[in-house]
PDB file of N, CA and C in Angstrom:
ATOM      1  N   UNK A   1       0.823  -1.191   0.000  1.00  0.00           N
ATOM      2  CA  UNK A   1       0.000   0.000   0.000  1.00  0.00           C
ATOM      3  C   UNK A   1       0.870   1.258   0.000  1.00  0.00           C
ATOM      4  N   UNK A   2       1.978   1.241   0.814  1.00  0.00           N
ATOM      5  CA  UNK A   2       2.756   2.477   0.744  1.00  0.00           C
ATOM      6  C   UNK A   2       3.278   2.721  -0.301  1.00  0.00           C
ATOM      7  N   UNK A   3       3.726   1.423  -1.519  1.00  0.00           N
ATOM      8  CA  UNK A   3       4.394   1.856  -2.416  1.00  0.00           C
ATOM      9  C   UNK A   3       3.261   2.284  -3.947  1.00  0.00           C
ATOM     10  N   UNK A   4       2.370   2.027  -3.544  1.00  0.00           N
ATOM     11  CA  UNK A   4       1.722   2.442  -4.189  1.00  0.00           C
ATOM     12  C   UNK A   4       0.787   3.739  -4.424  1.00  0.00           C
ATOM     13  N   UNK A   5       1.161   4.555  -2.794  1.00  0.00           N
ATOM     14  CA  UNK A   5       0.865   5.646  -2.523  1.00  0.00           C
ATOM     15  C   UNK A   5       1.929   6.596  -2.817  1.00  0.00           C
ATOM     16  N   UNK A   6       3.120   6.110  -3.118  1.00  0.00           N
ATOM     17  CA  UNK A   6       4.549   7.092  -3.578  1.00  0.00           C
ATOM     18  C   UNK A   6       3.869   7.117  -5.145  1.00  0.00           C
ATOM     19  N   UNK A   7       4.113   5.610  -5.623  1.00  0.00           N
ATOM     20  CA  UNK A   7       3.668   5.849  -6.983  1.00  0.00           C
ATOM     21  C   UNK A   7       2.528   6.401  -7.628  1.00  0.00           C
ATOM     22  N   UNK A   8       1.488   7.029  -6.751  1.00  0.00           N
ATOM     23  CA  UNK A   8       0.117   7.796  -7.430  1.00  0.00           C
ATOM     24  C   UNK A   8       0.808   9.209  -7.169  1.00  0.00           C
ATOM     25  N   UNK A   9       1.758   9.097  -5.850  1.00  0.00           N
ATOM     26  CA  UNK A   9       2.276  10.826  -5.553  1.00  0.00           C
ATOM     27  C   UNK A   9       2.503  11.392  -6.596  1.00  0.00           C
ATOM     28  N   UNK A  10       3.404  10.682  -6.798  1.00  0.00           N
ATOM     29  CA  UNK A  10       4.667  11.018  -8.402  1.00  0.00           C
ATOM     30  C   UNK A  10       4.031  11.127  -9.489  1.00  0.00           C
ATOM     31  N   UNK A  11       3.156  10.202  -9.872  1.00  0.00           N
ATOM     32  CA  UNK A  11       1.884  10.652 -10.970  1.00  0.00           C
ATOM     33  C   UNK A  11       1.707  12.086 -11.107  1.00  0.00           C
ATOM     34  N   UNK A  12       0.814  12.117 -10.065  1.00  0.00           N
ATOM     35  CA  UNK A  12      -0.216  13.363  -9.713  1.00  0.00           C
ATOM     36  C   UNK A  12       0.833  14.637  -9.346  1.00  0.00           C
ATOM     37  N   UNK A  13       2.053  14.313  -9.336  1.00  0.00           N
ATOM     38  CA  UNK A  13       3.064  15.446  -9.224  1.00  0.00           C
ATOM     39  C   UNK A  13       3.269  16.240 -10.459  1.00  0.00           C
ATOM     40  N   UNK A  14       3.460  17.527 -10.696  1.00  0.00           N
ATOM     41  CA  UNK A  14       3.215  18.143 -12.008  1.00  0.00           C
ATOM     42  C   UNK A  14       5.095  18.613 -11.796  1.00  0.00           C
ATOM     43  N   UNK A  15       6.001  18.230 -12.537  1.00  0.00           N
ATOM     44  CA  UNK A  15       7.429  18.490 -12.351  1.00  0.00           C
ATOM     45  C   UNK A  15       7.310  19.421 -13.879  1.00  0.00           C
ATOM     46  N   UNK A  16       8.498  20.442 -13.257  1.00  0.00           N
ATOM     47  CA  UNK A  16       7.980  21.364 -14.593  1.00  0.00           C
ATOM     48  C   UNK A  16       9.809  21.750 -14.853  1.00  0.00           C
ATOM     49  N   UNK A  17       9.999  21.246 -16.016  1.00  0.00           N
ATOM     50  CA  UNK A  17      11.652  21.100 -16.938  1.00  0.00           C
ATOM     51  C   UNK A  17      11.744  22.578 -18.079  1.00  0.00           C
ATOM     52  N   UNK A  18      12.129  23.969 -17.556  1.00  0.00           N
ATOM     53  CA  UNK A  18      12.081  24.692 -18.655  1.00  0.00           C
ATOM     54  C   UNK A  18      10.590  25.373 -18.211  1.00  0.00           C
ATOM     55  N   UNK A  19       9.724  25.336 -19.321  1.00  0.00           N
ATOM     56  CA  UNK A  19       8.621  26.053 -19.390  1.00  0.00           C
ATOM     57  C   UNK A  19       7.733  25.131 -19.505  1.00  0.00           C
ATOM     58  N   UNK A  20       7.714  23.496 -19.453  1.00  0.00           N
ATOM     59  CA  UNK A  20       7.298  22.772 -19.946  1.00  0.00           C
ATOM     60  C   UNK A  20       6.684  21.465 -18.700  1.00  0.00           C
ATOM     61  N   UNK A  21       5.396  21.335 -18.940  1.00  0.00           N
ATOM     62  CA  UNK A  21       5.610  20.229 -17.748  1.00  0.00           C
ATOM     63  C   UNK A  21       5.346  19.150 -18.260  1.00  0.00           C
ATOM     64  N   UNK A  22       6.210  17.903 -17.211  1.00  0.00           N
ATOM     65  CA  UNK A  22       6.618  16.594 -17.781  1.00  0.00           C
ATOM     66  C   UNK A  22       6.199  15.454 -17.077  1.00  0.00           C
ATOM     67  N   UNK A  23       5.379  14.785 -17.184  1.00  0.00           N
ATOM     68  CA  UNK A  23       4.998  13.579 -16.892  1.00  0.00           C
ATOM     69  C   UNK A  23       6.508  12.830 -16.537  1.00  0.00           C
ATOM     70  N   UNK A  24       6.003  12.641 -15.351  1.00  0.00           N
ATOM     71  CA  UNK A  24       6.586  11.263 -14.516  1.00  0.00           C
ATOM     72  C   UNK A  24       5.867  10.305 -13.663  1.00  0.00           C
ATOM     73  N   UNK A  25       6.473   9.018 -14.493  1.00  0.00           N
ATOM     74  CA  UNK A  25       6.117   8.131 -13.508  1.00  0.00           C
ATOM     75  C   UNK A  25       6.596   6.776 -12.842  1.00  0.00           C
ATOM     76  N   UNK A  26       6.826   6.159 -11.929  1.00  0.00           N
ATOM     77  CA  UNK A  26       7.639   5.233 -11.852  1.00  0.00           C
ATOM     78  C   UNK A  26       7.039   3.866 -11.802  1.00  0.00           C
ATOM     79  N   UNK A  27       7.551   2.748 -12.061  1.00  0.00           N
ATOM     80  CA  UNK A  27       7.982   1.234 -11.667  1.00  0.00           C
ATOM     81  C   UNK A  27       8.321   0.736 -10.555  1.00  0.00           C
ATOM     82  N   UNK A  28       8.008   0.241  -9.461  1.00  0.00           N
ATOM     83  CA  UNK A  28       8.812  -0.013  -8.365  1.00  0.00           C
ATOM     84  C   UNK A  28       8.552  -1.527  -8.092  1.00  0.00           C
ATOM     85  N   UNK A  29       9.788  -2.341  -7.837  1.00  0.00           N
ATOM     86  CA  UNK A  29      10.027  -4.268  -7.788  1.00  0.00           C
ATOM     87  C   UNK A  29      10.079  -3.914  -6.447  1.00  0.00           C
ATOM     88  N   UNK A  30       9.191  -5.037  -5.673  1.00  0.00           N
ATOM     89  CA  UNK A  30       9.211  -5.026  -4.142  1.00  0.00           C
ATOM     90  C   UNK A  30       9.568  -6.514  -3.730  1.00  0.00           C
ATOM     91  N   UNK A  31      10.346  -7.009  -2.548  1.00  0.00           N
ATOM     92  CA  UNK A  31      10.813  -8.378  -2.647  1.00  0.00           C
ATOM     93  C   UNK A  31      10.241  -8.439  -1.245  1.00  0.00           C
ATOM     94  N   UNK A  32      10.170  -9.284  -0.715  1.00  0.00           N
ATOM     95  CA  UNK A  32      10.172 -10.257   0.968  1.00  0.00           C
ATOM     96  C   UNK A  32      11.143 -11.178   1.019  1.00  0.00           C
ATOM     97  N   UNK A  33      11.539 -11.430   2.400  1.00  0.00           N
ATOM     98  CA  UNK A  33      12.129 -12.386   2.470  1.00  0.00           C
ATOM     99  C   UNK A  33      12.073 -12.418   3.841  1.00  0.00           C
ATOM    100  N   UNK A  34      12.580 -13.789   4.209  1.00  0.00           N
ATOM    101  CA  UNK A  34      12.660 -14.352   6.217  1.00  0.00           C
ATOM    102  C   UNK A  34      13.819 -13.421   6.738  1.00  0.00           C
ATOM    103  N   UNK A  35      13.731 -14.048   8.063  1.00  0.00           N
ATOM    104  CA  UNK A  35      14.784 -13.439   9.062  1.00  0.00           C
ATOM    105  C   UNK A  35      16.309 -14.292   8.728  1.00  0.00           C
ATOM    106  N   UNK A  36      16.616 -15.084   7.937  1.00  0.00           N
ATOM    107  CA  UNK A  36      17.606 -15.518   7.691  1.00  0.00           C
ATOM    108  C   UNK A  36      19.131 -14.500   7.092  1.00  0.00           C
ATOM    109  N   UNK A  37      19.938 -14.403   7.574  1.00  0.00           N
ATOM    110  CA  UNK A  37      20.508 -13.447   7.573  1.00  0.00           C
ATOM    111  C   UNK A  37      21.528 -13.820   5.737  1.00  0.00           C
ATOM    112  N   UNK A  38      21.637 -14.675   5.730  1.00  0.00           N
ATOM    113  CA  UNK A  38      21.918 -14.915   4.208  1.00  0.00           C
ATOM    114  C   UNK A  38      21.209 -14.451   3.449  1.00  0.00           C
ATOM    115  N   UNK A  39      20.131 -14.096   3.689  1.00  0.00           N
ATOM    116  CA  UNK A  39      18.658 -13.543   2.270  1.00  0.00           C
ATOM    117  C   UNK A  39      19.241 -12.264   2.261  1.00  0.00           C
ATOM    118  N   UNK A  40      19.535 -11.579   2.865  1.00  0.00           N
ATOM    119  CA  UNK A  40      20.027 -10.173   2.819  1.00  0.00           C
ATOM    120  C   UNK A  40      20.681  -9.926   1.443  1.00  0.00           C
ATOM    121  N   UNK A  41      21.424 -10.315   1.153  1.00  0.00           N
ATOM    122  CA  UNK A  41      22.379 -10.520  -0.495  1.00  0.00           C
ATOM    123  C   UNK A  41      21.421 -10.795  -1.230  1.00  0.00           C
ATOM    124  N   UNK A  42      20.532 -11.579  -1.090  1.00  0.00           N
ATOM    125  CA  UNK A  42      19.355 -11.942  -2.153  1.00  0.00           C
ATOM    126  C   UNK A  42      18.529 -10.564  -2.693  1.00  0.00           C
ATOM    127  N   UNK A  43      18.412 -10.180  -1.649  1.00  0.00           N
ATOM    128  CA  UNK A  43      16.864  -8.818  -1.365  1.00  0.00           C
ATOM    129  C   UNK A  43      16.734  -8.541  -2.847  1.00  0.00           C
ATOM    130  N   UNK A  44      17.765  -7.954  -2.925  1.00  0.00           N
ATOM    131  CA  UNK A  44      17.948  -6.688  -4.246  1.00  0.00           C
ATOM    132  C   UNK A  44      17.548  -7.783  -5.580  1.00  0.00           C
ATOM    133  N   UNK A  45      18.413  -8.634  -5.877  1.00  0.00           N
ATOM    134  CA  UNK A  45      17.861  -9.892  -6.866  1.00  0.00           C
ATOM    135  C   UNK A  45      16.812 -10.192  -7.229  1.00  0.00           C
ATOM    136  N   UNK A  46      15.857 -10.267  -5.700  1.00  0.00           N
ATOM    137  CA  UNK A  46      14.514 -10.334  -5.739  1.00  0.00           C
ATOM    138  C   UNK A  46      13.768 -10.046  -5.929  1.00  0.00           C
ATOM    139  N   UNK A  47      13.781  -8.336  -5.804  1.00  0.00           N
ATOM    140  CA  UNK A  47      13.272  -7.316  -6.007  1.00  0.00           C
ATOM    141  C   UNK A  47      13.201  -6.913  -7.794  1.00  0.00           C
ATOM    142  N   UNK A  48      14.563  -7.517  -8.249  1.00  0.00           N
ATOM    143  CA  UNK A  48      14.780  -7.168  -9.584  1.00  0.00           C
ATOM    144  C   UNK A  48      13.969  -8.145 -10.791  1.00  0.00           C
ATOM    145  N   UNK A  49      13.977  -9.266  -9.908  1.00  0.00           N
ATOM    146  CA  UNK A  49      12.829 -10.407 -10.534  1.00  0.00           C
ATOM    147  C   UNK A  49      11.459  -9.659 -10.582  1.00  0.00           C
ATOM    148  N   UNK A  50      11.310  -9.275  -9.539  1.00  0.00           N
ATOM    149  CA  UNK A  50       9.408  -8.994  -9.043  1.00  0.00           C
ATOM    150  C   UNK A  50       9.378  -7.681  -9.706  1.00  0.00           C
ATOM    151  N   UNK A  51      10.500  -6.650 -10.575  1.00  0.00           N
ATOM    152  CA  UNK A  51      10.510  -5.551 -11.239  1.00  0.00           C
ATOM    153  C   UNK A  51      10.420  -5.883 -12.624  1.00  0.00           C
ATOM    154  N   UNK A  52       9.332  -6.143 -12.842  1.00  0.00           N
ATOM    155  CA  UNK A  52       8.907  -6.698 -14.439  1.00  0.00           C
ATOM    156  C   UNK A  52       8.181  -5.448 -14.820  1.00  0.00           C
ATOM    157  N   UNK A  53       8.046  -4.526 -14.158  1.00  0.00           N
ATOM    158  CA  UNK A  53       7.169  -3.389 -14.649  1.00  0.00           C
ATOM    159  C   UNK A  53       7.033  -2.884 -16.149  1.00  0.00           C
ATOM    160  N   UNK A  54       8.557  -2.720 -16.534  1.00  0.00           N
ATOM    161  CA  UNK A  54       8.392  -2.516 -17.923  1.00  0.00           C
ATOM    162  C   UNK A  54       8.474  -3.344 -19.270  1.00  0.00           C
ATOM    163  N   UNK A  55       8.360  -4.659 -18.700  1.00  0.00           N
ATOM    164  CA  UNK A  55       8.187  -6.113 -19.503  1.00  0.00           C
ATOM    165  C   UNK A  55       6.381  -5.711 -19.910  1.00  0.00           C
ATOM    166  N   UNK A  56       5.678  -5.733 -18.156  1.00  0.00           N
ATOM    167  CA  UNK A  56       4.230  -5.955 -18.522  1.00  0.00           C
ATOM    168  C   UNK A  56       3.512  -4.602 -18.686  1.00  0.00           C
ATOM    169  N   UNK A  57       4.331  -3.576 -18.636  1.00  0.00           N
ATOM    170  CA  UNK A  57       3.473  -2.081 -18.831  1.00  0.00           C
ATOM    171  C   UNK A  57       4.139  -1.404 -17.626  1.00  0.00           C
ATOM    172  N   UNK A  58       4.293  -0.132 -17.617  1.00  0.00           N
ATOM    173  CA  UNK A  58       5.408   0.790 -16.758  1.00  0.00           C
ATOM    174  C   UNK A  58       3.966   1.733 -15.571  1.00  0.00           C
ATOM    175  N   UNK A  59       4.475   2.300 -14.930  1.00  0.00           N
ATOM    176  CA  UNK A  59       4.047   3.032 -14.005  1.00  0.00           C
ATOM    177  C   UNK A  59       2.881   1.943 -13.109  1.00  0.00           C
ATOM    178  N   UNK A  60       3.885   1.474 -12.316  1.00  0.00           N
ATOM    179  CA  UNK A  60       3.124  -0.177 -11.652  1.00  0.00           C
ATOM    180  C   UNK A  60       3.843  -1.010 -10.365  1.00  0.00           C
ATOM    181  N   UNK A  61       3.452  -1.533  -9.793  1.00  0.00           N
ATOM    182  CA  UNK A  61       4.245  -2.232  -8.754  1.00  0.00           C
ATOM    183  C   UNK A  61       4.121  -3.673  -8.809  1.00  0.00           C
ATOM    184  N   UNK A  62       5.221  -4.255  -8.957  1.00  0.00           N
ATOM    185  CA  UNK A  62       5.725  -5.657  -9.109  1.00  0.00           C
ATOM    186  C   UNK A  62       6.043  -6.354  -7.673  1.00  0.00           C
ATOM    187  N   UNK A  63       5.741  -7.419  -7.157  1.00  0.00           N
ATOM    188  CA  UNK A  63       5.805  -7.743  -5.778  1.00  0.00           C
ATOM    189  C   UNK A  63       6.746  -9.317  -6.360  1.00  0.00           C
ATOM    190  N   UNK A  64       7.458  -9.506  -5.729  1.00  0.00           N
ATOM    191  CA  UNK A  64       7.974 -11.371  -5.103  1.00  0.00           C
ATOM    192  C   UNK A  64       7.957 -11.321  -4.157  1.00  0.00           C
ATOM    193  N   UNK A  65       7.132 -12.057  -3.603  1.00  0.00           N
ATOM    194  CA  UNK A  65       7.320 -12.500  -2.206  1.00  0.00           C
ATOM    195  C   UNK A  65       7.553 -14.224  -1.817  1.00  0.00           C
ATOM    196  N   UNK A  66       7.881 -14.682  -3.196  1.00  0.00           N
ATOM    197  CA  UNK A  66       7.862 -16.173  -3.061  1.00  0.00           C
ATOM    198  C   UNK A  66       6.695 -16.887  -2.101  1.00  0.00           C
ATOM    199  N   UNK A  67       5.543 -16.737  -2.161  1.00  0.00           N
ATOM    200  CA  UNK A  67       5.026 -17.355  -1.538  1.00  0.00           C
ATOM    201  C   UNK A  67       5.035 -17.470   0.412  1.00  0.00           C
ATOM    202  N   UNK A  68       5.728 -16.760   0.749  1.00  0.00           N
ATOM    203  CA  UNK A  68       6.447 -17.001   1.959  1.00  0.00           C
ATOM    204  C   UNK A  68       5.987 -15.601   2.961  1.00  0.00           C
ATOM    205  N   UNK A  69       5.412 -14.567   2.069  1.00  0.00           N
ATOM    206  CA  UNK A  69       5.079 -12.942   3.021  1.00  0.00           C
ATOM    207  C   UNK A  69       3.538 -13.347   3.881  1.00  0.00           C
ATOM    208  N   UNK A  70       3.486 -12.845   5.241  1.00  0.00           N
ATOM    209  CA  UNK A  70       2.540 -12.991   5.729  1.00  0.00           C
ATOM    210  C   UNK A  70       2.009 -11.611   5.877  1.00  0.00           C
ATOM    211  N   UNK A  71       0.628 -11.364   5.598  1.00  0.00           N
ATOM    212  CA  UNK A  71       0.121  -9.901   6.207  1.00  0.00           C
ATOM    213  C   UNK A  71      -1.050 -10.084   7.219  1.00  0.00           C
ATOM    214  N   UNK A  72      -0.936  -9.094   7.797  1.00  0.00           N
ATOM    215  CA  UNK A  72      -1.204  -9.376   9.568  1.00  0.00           C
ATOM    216  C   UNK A  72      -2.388  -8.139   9.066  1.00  0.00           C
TER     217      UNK A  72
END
């Protein structure tokens, strides 16, 4: 939910280059992983898997959580 509240920010943000204003918008790959302290090196990898944004269409959020994220 949070990252998807940055990514409507940035939308709805009017950034103005010159005299001109410019659409921006971002992609963001989100990963999970356990308390295992080896996954740490993984994170970013993971994240880069679950960042398919501009494979399946851009301004979007891509999640891996392998099966394994619990939400409370």
């Amino acid at each position: 939910m949070l990252a998807e509240r940055i990514r409507a920010s940035i939308e709805r943000e009017q950034f103005i280059v010159g005299d001109k204003i410019v659409p921006i918008t971002v992609s963001i790959g989100i990963a999970s992983f356990g308390v295992d302290p080896g996954r740490y090196r993984s994170a970013a990898g993971s994240a880069d898997n679950a960042f398919t944004g501009q494979e399946s269409g851009r301004n979007r959020i891509c999640v891996n959580d392998e099966g394994k994220t619990t939400f409370a």
